[in-house]
Protein backbone atom coordinates (compact mmCIF):
# COMPACT_ATOMS: atom_id res chain seq x y z
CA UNK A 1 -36.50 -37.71 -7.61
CA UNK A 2 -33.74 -38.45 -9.98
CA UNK A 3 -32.47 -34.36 -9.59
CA UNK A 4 -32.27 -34.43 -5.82
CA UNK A 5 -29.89 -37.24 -6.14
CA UNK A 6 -27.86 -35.14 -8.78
CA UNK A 7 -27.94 -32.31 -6.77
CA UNK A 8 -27.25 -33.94 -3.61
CA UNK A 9 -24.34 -35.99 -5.36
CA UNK A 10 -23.09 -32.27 -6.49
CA UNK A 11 -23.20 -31.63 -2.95
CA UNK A 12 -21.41 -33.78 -1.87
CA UNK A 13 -18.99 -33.95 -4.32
CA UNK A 14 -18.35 -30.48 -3.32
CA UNK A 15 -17.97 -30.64 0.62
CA UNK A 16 -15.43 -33.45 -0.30
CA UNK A 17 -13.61 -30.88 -2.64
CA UNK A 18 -13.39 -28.16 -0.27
CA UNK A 19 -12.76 -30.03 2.76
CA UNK A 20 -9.62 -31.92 0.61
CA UNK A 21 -8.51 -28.40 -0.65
CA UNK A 22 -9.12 -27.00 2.55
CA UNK A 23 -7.10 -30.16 4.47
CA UNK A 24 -4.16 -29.68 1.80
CA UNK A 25 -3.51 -25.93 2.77
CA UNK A 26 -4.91 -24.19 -0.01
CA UNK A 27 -7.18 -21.95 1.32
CA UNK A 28 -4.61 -21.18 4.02
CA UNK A 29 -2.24 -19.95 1.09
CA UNK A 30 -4.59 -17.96 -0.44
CA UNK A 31 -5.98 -16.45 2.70
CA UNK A 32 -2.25 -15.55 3.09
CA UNK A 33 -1.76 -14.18 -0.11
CA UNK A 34 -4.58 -12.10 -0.66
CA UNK A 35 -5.66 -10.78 3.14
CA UNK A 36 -4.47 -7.29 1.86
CA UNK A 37 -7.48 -7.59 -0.30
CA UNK A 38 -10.05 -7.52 2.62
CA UNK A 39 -8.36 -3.99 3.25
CA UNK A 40 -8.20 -2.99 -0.27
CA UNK A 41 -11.81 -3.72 -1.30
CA UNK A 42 -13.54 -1.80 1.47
CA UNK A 43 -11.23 1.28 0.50
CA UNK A 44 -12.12 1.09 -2.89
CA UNK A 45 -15.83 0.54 -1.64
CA UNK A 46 -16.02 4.04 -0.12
CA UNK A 47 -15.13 5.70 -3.07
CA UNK A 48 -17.60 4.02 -5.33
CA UNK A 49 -20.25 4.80 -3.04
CA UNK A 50 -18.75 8.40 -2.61
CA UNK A 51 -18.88 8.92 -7.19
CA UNK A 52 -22.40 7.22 -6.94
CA UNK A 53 -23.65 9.91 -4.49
CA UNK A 54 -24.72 7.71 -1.67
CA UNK A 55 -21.98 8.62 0.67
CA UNK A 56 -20.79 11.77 1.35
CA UNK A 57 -17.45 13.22 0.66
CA UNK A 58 -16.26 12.67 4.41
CA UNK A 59 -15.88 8.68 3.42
CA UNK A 60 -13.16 9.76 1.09
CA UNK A 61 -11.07 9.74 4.24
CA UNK A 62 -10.86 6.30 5.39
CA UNK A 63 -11.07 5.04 1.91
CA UNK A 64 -7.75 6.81 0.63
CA UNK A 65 -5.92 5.66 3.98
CA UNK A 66 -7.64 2.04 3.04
CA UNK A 67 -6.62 2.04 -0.15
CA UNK A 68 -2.96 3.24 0.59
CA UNK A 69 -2.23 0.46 3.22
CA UNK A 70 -3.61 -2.12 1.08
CA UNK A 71 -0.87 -1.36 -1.27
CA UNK A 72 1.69 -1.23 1.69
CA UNK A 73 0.61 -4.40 2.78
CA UNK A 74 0.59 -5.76 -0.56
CA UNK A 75 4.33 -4.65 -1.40
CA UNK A 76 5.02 -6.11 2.11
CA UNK A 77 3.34 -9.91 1.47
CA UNK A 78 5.05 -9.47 -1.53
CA UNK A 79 8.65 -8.31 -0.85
CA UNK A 80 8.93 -9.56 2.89
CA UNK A 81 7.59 -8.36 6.49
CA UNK A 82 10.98 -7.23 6.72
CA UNK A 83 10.47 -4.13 4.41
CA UNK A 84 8.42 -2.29 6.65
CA UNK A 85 11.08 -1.31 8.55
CA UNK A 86 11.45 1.18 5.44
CA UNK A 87 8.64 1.71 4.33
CA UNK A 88 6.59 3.11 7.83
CA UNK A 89 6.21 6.43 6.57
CA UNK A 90 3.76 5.58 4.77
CA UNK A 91 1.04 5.12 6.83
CA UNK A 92 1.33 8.53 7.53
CA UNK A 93 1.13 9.40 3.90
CA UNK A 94 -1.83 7.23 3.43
CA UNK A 95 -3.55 9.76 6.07
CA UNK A 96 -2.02 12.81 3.54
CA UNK A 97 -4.05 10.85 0.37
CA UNK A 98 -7.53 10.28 2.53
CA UNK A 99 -7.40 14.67 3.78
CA UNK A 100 -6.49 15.78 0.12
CA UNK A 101 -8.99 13.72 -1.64
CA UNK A 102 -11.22 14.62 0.97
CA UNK A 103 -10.29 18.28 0.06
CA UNK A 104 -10.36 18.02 -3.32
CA UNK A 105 -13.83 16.22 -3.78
CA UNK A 106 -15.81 17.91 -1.30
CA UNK A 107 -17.78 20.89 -1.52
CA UNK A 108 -16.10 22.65 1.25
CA UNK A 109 -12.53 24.13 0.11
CA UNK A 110 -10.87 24.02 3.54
CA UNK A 111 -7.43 25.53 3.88
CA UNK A 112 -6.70 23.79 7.02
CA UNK A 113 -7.25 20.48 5.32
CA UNK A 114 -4.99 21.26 2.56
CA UNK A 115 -2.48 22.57 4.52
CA UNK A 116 -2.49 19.44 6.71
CA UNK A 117 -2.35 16.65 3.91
CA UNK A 118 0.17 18.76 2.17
CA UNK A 119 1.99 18.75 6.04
CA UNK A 120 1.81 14.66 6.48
CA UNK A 121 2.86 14.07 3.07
CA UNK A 122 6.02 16.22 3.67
CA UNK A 123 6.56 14.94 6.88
CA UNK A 124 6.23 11.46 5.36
CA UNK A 125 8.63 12.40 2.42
CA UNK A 126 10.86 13.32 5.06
CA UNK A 127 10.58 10.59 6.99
CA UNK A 128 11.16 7.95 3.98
CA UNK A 129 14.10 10.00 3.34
CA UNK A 130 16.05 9.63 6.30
CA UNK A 131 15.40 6.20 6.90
CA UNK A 132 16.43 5.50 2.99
CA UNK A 133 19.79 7.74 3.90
CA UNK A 134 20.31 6.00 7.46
CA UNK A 135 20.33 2.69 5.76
CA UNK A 136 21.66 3.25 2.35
CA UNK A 137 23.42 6.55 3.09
CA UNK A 138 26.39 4.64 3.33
CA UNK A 139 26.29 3.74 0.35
CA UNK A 140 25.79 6.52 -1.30
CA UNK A 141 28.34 8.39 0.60
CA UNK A 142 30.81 5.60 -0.62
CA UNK A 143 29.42 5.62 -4.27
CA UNK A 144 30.07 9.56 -4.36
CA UNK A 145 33.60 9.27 -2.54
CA UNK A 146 34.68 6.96 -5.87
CA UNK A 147 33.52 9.10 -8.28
CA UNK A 148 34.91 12.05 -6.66
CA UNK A 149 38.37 10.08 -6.77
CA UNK A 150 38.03 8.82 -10.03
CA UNK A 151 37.51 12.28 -11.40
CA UNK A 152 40.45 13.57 -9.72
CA UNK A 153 42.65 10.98 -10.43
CA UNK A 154 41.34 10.22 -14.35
CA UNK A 155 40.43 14.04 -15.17
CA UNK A 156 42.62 16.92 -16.91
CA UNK A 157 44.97 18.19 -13.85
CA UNK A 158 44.16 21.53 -14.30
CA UNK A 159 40.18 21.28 -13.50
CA UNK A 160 41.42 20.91 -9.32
């Protein structure tokens, strides 16, 4: 008798813990924290069922594009919602990961997958590239502009 009290007072103790925790907003923080992590672990899932040969290499898709958003949506909790607006490519280059892994652990050597990872992560490079240039290119154009005047108003005359 005495250790069903004790465990029933453990209980109890408990419910009271999590219910205060829960009433204070902690598990609301951490749910919003670490939700990236219910993407993330499924991803990285895949591929330890793919290297322990229960899966076959076709689950190395989803788990690369898993694995890549996880890590976008990571940056994203951590840097602001806001940063997406940047970083979109991306998701396409999280498809690019999932084809070449896909290509490069499976049996089958398929030139058409190759040739469309390589395709989506150029296209993504691309894409990250002009959005960087649309919203910083101003910068840069303005960065390069003072140099360029510097130079030819500091340098030896004879080099323009």
């Amino acid at each position: 008798m005495p250790n069903n009290k004790y465990s029933a007072g453990i209980l109890v103790l408990l419910a009271g813990v999590v219910i205060l925790l829960g009433k204070l907003g902690v598990f609301s923080f951490l749910g919003a924290i670490f939700w990236p992590l219910l993407v993330l672990i499924p991803g990285i899932l895949l591929h330890v069922f793919y290297f322990g040969r229960l899966f076959p290499a076709a689950v190395l898709v989803p788990g690369g594009i898993l694995i890549v958003y996880a890590v976008l949506f990571i940056v994203c909790n951590i840097f602001g919602w806001n940063s997406l607006k940047y970083l979109w490519p991306l998701f396409i280059f999280g498809i690019a990961v999932g084809l070449y892994e896909y290509y490069l652990l499976s049996s089958t050597k398929e030139r058409v997958i190759l040739t469309a990872s390589i395709a989506l992560a150029a296209s993504s490079a691309v894409f990250l590239a002009l959005v960087l240039l649309w919203s910083w290119g101003i910068y840069a154009i303005a960065i390069v502009l003072i140099g360029a005047g510097s130079w030819m108003l500091f340098g030896r005359r004879n080099r323009w």
